[in-house]
PDB file of N, CA and C in Angstrom:
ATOM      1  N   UNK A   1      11.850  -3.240  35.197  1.00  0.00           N
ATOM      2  CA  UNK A   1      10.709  -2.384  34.889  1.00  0.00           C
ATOM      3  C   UNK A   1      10.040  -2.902  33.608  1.00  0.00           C
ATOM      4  N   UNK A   2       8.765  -2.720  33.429  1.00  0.00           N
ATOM      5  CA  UNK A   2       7.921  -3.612  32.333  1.00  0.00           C
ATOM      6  C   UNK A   2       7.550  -2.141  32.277  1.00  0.00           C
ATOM      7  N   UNK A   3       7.139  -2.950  30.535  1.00  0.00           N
ATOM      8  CA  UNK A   3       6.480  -1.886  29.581  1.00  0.00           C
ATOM      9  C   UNK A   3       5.171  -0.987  30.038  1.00  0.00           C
ATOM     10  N   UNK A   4       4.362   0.289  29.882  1.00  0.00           N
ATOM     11  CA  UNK A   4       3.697   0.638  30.552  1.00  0.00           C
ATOM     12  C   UNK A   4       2.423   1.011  29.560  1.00  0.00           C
ATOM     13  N   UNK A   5       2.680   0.024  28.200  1.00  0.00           N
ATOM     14  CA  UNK A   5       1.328   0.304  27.239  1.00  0.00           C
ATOM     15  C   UNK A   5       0.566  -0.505  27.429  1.00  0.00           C
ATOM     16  N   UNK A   6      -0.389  -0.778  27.244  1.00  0.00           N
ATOM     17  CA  UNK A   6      -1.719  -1.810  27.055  1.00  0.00           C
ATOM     18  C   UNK A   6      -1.994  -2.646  26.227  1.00  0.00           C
ATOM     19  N   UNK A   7      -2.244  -3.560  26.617  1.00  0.00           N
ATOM     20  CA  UNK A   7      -2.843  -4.542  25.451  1.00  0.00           C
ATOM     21  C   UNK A   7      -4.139  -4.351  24.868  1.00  0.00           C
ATOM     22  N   UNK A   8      -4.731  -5.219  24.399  1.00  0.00           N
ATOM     23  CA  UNK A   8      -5.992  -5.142  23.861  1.00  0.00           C
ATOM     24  C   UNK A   8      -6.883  -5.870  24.119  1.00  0.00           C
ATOM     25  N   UNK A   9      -6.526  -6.723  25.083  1.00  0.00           N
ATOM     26  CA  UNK A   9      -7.211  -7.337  26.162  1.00  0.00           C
ATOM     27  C   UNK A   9      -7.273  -6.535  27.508  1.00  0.00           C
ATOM     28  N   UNK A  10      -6.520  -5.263  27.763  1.00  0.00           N
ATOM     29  CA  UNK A  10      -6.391  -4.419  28.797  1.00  0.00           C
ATOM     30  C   UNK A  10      -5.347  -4.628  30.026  1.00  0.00           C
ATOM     31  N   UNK A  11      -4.705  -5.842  29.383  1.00  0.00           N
ATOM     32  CA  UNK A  11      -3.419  -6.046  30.326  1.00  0.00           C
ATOM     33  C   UNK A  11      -2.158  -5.295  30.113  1.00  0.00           C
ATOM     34  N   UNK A  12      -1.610  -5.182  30.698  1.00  0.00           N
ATOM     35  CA  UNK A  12      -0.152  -4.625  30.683  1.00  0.00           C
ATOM     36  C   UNK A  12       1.230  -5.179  29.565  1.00  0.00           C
ATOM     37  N   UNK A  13       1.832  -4.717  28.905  1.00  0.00           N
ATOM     38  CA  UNK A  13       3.057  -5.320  27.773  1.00  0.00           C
ATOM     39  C   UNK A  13       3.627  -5.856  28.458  1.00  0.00           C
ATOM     40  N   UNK A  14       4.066  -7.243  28.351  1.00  0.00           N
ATOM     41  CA  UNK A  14       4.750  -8.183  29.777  1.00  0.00           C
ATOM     42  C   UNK A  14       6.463  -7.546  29.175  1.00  0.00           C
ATOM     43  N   UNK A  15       6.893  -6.747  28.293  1.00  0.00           N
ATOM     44  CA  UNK A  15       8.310  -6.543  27.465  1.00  0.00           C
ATOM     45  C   UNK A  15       9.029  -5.453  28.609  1.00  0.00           C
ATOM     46  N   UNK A  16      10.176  -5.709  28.811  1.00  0.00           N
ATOM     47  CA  UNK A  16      11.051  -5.019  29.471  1.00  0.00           C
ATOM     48  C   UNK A  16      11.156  -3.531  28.755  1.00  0.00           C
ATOM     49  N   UNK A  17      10.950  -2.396  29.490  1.00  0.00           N
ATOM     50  CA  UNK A  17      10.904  -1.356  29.141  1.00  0.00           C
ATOM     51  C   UNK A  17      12.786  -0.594  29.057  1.00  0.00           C
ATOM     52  N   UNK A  18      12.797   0.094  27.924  1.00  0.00           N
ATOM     53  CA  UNK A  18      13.019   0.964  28.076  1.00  0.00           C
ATOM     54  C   UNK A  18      13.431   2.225  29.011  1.00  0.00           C
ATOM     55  N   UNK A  19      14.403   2.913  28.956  1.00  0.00           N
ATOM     56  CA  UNK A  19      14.720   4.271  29.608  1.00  0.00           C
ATOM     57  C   UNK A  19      13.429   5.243  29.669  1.00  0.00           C
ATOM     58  N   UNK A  20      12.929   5.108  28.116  1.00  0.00           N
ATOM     59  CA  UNK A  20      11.723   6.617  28.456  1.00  0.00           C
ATOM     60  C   UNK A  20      10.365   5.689  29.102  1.00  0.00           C
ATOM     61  N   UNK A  21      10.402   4.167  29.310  1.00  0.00           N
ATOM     62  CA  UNK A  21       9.275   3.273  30.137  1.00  0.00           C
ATOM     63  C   UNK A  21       8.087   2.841  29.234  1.00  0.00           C
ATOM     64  N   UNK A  22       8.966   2.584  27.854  1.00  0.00           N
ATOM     65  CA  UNK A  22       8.079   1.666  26.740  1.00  0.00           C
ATOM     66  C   UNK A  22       9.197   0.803  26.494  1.00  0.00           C
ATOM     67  N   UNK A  23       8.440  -0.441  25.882  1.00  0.00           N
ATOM     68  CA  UNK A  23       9.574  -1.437  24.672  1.00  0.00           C
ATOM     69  C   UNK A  23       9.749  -0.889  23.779  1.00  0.00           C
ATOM     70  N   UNK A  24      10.891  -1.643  23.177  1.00  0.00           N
ATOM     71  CA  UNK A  24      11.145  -1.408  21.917  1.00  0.00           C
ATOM     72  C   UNK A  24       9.705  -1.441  20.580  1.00  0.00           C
ATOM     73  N   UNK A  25       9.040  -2.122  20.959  1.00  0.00           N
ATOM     74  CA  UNK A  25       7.321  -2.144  20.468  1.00  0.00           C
ATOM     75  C   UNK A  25       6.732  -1.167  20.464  1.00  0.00           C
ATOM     76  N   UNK A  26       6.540  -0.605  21.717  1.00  0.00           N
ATOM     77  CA  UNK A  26       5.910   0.397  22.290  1.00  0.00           C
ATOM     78  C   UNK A  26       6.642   1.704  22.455  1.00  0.00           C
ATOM     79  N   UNK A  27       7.078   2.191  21.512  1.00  0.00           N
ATOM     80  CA  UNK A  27       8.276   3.374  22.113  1.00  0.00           C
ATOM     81  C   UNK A  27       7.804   4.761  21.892  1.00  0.00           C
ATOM     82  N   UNK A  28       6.726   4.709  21.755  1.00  0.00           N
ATOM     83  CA  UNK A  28       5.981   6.215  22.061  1.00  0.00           C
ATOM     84  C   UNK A  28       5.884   7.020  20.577  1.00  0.00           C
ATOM     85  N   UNK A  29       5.344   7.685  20.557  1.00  0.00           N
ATOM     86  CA  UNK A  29       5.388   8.725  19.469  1.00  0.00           C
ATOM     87  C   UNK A  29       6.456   9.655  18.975  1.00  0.00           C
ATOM     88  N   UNK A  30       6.539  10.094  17.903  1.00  0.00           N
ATOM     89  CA  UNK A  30       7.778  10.689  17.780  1.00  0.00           C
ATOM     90  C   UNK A  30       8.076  12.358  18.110  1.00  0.00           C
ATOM     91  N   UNK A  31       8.821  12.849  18.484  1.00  0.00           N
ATOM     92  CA  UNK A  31       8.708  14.249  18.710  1.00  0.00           C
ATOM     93  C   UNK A  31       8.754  15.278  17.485  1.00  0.00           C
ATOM     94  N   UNK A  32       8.995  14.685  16.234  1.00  0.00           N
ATOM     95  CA  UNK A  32       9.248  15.315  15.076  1.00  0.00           C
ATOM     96  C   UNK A  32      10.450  15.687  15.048  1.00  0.00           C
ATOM     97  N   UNK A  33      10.610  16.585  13.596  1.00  0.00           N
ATOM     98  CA  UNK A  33      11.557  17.143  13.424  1.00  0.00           C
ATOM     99  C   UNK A  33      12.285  18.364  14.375  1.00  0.00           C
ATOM    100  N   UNK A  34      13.597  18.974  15.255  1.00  0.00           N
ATOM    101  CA  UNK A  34      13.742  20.001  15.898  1.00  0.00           C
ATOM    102  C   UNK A  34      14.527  21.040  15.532  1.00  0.00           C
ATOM    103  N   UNK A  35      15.094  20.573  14.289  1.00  0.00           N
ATOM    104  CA  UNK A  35      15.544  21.750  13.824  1.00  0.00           C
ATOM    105  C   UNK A  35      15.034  22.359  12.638  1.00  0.00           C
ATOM    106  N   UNK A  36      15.081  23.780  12.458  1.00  0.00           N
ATOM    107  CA  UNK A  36      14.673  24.750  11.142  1.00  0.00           C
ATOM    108  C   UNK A  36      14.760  23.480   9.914  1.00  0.00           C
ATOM    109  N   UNK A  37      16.235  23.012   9.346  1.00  0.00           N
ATOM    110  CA  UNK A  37      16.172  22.776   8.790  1.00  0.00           C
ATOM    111  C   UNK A  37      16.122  20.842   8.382  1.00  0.00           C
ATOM    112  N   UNK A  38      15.324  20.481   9.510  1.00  0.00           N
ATOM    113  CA  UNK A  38      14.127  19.283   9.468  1.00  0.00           C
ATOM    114  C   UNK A  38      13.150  19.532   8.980  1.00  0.00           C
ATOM    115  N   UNK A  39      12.775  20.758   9.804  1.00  0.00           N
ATOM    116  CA  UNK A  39      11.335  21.267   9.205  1.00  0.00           C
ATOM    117  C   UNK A  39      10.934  21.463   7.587  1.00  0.00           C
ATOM    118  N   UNK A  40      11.995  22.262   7.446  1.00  0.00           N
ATOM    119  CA  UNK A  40      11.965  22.269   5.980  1.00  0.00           C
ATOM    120  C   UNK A  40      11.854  21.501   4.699  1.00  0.00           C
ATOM    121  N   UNK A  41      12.750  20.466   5.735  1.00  0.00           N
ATOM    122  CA  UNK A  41      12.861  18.893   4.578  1.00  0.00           C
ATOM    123  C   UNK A  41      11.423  18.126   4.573  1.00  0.00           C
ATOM    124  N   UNK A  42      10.787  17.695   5.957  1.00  0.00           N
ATOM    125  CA  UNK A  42       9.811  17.453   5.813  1.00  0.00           C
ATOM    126  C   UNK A  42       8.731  17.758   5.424  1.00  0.00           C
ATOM    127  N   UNK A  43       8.592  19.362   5.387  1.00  0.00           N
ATOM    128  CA  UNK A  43       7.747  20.142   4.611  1.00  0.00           C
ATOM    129  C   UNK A  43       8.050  19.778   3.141  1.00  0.00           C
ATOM    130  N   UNK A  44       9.127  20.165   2.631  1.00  0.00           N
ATOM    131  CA  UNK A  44       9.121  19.719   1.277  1.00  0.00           C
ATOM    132  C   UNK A  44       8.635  18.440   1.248  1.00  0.00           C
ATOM    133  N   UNK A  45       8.994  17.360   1.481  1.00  0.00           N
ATOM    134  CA  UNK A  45       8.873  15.829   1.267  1.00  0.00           C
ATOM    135  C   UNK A  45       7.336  15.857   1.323  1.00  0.00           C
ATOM    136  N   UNK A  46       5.850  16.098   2.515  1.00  0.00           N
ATOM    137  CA  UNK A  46       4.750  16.448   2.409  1.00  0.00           C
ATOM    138  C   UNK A  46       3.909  17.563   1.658  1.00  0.00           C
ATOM    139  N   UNK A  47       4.872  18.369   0.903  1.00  0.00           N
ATOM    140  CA  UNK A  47       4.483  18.705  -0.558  1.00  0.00           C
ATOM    141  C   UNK A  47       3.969  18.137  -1.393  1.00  0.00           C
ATOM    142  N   UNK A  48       5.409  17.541  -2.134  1.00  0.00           N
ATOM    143  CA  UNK A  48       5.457  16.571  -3.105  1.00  0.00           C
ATOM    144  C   UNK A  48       4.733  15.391  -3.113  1.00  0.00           C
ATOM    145  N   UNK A  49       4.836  15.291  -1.737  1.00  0.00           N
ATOM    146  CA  UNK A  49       3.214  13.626  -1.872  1.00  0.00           C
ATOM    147  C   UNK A  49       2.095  14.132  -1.795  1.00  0.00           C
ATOM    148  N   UNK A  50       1.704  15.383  -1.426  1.00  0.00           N
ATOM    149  CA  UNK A  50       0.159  16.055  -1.694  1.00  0.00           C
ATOM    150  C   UNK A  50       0.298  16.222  -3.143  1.00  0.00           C
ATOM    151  N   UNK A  51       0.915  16.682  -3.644  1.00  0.00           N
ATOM    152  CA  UNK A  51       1.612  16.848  -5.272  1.00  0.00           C
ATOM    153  C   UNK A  51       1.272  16.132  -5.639  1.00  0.00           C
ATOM    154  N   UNK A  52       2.103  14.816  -5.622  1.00  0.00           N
ATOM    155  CA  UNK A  52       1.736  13.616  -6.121  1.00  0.00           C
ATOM    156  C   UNK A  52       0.376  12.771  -6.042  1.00  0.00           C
ATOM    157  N   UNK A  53       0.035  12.649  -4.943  1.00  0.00           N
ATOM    158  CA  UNK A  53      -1.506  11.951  -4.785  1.00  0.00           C
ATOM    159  C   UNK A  53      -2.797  13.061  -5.406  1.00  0.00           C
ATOM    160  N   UNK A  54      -2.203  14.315  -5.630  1.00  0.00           N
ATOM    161  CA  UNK A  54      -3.733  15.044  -6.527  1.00  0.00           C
ATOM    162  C   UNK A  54      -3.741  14.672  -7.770  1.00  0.00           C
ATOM    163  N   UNK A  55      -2.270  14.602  -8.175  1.00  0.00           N
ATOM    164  CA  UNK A  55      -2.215  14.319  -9.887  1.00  0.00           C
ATOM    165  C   UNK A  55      -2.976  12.568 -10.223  1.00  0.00           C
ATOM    166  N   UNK A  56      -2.502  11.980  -9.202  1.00  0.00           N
ATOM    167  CA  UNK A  56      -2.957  10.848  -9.323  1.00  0.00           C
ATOM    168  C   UNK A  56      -4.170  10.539  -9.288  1.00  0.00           C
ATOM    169  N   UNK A  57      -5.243  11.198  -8.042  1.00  0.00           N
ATOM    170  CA  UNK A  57      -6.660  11.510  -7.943  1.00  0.00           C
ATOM    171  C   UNK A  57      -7.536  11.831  -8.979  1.00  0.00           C
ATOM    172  N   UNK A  58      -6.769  12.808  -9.632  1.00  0.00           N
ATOM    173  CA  UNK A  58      -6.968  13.351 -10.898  1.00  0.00           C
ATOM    174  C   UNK A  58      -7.489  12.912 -11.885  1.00  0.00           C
ATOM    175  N   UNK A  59      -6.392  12.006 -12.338  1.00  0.00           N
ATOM    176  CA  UNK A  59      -6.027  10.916 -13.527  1.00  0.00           C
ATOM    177  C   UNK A  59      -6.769   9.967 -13.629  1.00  0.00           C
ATOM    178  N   UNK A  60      -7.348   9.222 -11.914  1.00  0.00           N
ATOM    179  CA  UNK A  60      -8.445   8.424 -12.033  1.00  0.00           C
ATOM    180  C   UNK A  60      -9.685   9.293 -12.406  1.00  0.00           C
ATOM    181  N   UNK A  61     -10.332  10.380 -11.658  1.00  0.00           N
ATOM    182  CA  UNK A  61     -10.924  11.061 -11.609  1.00  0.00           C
ATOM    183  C   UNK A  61     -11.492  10.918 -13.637  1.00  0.00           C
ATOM    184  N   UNK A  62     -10.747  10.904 -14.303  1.00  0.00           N
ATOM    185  CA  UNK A  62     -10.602  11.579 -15.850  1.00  0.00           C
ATOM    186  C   UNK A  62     -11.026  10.224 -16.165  1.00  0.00           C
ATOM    187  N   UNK A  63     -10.400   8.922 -15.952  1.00  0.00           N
ATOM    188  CA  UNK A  63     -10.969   7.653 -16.477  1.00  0.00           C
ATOM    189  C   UNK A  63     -12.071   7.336 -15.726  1.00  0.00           C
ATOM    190  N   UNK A  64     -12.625   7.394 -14.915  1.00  0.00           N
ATOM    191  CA  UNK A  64     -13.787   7.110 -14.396  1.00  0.00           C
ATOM    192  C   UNK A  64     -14.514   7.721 -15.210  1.00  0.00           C
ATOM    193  N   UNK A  65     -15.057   8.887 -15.027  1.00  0.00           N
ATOM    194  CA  UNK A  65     -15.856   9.697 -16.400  1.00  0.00           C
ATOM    195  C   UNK A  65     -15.829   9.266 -17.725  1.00  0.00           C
TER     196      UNK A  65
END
């Protein structure tokens, strides 16, 4: 069984697929986190980098002016 993503020429991935019917290349999107406390972690972790990238925004923001 061959891969079932596309190229960019519109041909087919010539790569041996996979169980879920992608390559290892091509292996689909992720389903996320499934438990409560995934959720949580990743929520925190996308905090702290919104956190982080305003302060930083910021800071340029202040030297530009």
């Amino acid at each position: 069984m061959k891969c079932e993503a596309r190229t960019r020429a519109g041909g087919a991935c010539q790569a041996p697929a996979a169980p879920n019917g992608r390559c290892k290349l091509h292996g689909g999107r992720s389903t996320g986190p499934l438990t409560e406390e995934g959720r949580a972690r990743i929520s925190s972790a996308q905090r702290l980098r919104w956190r982080l990238w305003r302060e930083r925004n910021t800071q340029r923001a202040r030297l530009a002016s």
